[in-house]
Protein backbone atom coordinates (compact mmCIF):
# COMPACT_ATOMS: atom_id res chain seq x y z
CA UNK A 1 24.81 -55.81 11.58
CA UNK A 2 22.01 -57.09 9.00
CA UNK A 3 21.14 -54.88 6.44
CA UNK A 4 17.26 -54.25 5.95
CA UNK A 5 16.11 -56.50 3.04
CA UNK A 6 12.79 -54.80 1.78
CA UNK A 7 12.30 -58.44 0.66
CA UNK A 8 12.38 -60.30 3.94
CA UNK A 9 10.49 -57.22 5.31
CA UNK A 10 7.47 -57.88 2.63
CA UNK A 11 7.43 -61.25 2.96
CA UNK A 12 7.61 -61.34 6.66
CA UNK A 13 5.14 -58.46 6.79
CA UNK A 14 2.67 -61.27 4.77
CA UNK A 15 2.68 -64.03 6.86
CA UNK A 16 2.50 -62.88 9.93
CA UNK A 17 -0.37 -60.96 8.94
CA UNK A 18 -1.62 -64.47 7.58
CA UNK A 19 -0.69 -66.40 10.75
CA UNK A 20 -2.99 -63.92 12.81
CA UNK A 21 -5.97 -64.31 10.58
CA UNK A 22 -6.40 -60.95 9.13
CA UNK A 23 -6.54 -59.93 5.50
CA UNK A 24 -5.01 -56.72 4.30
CA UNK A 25 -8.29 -54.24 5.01
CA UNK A 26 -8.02 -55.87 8.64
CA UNK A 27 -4.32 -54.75 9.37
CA UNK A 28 -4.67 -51.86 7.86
CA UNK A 29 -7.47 -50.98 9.85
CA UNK A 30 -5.89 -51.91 12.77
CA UNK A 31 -2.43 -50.12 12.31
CA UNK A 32 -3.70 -47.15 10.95
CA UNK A 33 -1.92 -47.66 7.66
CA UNK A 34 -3.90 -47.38 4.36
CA UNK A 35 -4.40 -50.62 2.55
CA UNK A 36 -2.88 -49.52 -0.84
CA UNK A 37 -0.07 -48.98 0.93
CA UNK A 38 -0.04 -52.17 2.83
CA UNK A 39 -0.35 -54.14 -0.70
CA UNK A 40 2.78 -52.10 -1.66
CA UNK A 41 4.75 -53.29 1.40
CA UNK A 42 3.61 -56.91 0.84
CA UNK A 43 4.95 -56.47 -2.98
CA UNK A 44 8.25 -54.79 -2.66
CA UNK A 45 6.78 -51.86 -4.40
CA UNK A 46 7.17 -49.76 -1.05
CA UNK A 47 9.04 -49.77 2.51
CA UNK A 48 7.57 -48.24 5.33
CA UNK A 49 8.92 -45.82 7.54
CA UNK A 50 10.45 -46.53 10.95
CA UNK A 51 7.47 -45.66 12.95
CA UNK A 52 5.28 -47.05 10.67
CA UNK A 53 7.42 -50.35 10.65
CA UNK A 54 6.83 -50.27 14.69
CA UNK A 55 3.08 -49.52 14.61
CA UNK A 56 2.94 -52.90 11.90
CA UNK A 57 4.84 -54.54 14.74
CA UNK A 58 3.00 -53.53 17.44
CA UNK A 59 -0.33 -54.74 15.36
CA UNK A 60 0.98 -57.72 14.63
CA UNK A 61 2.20 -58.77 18.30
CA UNK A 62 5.56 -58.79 17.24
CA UNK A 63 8.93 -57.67 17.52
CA UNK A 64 10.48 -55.20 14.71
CA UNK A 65 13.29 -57.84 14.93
CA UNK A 66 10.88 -60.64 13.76
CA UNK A 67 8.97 -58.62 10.90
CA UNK A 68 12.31 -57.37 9.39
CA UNK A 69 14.15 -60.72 9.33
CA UNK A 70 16.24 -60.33 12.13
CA UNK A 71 15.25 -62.77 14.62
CA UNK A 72 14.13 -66.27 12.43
CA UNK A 73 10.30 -66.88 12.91
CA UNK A 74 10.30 -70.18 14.20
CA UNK A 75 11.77 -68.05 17.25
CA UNK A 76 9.26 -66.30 17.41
């Protein structure tokens, strides 16, 4: 099994956020998440708890698979 790469996870947590068209107040907004603490996710600074990792998901259409690196995103 993978291990989680906070790197991947920021990254990942970026660009799909990009892809959909929202900025940072948007998602956080939208997942419930304050968007300090979004920016600290994006930067490495910060990883997210599991359920807040699924609500990021969930707001992003996505599988927890694709925003942590597991699954490649030209799968998804």
């Amino acid at each position: 099994m993978n291990e989680f790469d906070p790197k991947t996870f920021a990254a990942r947590l970026k660009a799909l956020r990009e892809e959909r068209g929202m900025d940072q107040d948007k998602l956080a907004a939208s997942s419930g998440v304050n968007k300090t603490t979004i920016a600290r996710y994006e930067t490495c600074r910060s990883t997210p708890r599991i359920d807040v990792a699924i609500q990021l998901a969930r707001t992003l259409d996505c599988s927890l698979d694709v925003l942590t690196g597991v699954v490649p995103l030209a799968v998804a």
